[in-house]
C-alpha atoms as a PDB file:
ATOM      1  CA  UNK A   1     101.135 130.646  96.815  1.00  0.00           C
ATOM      2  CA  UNK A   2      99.061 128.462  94.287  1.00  0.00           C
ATOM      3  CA  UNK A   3     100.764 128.158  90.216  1.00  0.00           C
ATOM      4  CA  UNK A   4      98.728 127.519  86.902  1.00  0.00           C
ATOM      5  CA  UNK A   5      99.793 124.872  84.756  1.00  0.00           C
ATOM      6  CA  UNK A   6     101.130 125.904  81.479  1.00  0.00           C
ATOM      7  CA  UNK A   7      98.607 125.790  78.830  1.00  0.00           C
ATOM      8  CA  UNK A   8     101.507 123.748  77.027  1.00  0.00           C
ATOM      9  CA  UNK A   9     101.508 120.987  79.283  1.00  0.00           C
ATOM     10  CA  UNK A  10      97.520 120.798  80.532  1.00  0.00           C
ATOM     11  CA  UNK A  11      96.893 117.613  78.033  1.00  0.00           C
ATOM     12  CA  UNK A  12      99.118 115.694  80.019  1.00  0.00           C
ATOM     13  CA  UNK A  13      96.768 115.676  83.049  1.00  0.00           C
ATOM     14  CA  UNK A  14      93.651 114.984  80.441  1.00  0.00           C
ATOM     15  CA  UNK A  15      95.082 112.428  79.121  1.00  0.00           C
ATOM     16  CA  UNK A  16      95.734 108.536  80.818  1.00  0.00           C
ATOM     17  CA  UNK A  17      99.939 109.567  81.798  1.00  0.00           C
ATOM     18  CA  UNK A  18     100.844 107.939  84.770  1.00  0.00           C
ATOM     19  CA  UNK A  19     101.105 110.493  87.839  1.00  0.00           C
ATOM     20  CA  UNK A  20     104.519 109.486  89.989  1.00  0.00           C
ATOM     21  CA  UNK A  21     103.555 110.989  93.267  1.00  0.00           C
ATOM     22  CA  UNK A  22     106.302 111.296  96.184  1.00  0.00           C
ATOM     23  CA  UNK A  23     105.267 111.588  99.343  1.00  0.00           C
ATOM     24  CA  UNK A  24     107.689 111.610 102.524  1.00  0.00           C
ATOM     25  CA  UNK A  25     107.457 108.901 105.296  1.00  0.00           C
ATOM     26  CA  UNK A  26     108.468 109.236 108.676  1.00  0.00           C
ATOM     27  CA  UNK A  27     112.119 109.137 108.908  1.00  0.00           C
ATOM     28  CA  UNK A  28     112.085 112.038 106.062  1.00  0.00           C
ATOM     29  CA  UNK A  29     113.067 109.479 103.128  1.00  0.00           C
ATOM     30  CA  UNK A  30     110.666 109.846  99.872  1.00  0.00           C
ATOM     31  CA  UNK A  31     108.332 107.313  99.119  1.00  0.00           C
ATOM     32  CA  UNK A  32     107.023 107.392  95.224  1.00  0.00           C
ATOM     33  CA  UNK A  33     103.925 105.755  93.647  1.00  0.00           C
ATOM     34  CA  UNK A  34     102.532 105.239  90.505  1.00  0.00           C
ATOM     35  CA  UNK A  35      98.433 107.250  90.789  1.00  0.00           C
ATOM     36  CA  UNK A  36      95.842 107.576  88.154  1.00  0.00           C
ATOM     37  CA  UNK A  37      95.389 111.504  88.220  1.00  0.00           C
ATOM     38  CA  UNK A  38      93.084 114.609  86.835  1.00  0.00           C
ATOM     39  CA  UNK A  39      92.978 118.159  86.465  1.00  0.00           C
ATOM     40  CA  UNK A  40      90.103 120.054  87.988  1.00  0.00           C
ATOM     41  CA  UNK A  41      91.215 123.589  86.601  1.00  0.00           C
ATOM     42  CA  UNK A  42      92.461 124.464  90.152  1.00  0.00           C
ATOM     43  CA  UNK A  43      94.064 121.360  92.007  1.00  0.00           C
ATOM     44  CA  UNK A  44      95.943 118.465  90.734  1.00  0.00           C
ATOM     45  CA  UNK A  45      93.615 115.790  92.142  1.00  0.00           C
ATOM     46  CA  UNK A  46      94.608 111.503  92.866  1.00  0.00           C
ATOM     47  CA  UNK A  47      92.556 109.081  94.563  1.00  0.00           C
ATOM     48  CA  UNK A  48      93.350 106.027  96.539  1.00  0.00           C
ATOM     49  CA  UNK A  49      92.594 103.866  99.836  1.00  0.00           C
ATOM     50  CA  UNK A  50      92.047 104.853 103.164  1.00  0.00           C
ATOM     51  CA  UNK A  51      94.918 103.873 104.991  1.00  0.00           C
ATOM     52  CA  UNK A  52      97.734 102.809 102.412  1.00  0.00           C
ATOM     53  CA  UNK A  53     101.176 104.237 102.997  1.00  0.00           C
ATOM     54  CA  UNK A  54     100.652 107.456 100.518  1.00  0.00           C
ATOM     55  CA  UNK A  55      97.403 108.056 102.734  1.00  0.00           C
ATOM     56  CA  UNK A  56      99.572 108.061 106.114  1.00  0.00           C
ATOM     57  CA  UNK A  57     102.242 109.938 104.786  1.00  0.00           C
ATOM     58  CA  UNK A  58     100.099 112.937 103.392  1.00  0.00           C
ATOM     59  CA  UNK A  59      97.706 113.221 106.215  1.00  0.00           C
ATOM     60  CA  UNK A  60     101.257 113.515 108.276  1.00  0.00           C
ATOM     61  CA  UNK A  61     103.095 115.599 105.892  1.00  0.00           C
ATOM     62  CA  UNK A  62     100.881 117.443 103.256  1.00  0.00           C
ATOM     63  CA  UNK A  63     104.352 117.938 101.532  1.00  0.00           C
ATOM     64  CA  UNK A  64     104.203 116.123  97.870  1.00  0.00           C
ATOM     65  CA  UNK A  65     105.811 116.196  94.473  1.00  0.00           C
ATOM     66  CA  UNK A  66     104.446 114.761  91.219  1.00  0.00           C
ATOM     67  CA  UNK A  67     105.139 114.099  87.992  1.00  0.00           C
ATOM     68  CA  UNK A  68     103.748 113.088  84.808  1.00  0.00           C
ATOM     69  CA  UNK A  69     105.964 112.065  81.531  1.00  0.00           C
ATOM     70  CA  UNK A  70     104.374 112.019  77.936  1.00  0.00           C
ATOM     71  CA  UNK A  71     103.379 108.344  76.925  1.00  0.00           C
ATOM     72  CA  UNK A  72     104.067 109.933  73.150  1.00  0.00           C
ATOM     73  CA  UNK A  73     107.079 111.757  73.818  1.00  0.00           C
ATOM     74  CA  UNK A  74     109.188 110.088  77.271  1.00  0.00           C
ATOM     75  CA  UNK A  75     111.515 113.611  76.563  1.00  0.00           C
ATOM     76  CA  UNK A  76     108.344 115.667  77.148  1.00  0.00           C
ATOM     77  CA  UNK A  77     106.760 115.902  80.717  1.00  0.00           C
ATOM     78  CA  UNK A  78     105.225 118.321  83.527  1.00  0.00           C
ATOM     79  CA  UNK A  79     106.418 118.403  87.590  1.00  0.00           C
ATOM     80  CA  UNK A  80     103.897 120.085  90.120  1.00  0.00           C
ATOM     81  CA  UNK A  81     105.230 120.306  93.677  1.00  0.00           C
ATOM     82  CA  UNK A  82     103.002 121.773  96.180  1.00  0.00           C
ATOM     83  CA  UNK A  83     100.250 120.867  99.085  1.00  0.00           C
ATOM     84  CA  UNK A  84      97.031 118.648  99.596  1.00  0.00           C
ATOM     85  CA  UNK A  85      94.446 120.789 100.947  1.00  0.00           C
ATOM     86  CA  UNK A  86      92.029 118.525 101.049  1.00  0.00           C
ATOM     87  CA  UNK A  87      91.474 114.910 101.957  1.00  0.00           C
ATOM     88  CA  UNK A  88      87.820 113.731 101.768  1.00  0.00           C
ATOM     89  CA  UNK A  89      85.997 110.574 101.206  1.00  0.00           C
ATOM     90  CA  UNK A  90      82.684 112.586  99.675  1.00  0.00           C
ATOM     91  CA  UNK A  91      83.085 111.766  95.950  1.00  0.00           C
ATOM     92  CA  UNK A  92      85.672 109.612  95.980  1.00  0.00           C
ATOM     93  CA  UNK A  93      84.032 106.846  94.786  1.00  0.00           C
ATOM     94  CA  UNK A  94      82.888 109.006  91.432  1.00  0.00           C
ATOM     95  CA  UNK A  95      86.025 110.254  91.533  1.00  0.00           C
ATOM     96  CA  UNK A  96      87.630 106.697  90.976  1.00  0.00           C
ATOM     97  CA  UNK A  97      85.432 105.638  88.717  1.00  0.00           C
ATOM     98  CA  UNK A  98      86.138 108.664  86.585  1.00  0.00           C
ATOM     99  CA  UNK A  99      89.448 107.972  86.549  1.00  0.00           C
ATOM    100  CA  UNK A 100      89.018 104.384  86.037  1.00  0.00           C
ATOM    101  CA  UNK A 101      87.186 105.388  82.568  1.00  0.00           C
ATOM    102  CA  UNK A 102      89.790 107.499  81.682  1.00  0.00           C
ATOM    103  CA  UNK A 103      92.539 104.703  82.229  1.00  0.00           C
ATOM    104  CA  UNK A 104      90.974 101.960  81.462  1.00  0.00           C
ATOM    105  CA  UNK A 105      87.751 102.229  79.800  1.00  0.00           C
ATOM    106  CA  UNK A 106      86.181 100.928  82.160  1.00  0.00           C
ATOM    107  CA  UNK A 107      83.052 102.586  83.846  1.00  0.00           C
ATOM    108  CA  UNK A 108      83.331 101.146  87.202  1.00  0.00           C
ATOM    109  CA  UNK A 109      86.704 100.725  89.190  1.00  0.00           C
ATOM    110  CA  UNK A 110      87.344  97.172  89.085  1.00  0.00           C
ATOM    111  CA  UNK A 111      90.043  96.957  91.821  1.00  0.00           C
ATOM    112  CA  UNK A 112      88.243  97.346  94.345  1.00  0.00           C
ATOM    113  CA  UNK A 113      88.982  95.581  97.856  1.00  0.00           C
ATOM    114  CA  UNK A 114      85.883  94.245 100.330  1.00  0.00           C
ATOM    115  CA  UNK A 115      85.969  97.214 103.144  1.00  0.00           C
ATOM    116  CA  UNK A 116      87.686  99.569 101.184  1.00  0.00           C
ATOM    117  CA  UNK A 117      87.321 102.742 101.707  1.00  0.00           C
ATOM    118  CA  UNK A 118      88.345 105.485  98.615  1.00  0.00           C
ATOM    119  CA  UNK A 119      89.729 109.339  99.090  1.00  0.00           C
ATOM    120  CA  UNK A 120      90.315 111.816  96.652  1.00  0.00           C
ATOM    121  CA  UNK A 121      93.494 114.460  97.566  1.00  0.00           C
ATOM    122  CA  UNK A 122      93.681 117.814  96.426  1.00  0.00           C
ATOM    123  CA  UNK A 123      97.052 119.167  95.156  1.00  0.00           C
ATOM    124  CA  UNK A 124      97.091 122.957  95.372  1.00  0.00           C
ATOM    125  CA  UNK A 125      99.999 123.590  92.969  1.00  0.00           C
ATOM    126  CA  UNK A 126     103.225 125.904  94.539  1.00  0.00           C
ATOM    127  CA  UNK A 127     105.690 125.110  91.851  1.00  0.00           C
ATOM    128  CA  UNK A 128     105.040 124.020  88.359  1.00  0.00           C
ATOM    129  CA  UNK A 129     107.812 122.929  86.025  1.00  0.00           C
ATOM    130  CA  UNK A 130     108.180 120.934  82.606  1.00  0.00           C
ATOM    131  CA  UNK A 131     110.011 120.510  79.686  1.00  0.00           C
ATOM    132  CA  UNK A 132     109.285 119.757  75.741  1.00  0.00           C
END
């Protein structure tokens, strides 16, 4: 069952907070990274590279956690636990390049690797907390 997020906390997906996604490996033990993230009214959406450990583990186990603290206010921040639904390459590379804008003012992601290939995940939200 899909959950809004609070009206209270929605700027903290609009604006460039760091995203601390956890994602489970194999053996069960959590695995957290630091993503670049956006709101698209409906799904919590990251992006990264075709076949980096986060990639593995939530094509495996669409199971993930993530949370995003306040650069302003470290006491203030929003969870969202829930499901990718989707995994596609179509966009991605807008997608990135959004998101590169939004964190670093750049147009164009400048990280980019030779052969890389870029995916955007959907995170349909099941449980939604936060705090200040």
């Amino acid at each position: 069952m899909s959950q809004m997020i609070p009206e209270s906390h929605k700027d903290l997906l609009e604006k460039p907070a760091f995203g601390n996604l956890g994602t489970l490996m194999t053996d069960g033990s959590p695995q957290v990274t630091p993503v670049w993230v956006d709101y698209d009214g409906k799904f919590v959406r990251f992006n990264s590279a075709k076949g980096r450990v986060k990639d593995k583990n939530v094509r495996r186990d669409p199971r993930v956690s993530i949370s995003l603290q306040d650069p302003a206010n470290p006491y203030r921040y929003l969870e969202v636990r829930g499901r990718v639904v989707e995994i596609t390459e179509k966009g991605a590379d807008d997608h990135i390049n959004k998101l590169s804008q939004k964190y670093l003012g750049k147009l164009v992601y400048p990280f980019r690797q030779p052969g890389e290939v870029r995916v955007t995940y959907k995170i349909e939200p099941q449980k939604v907390s936060s705090m200040g």
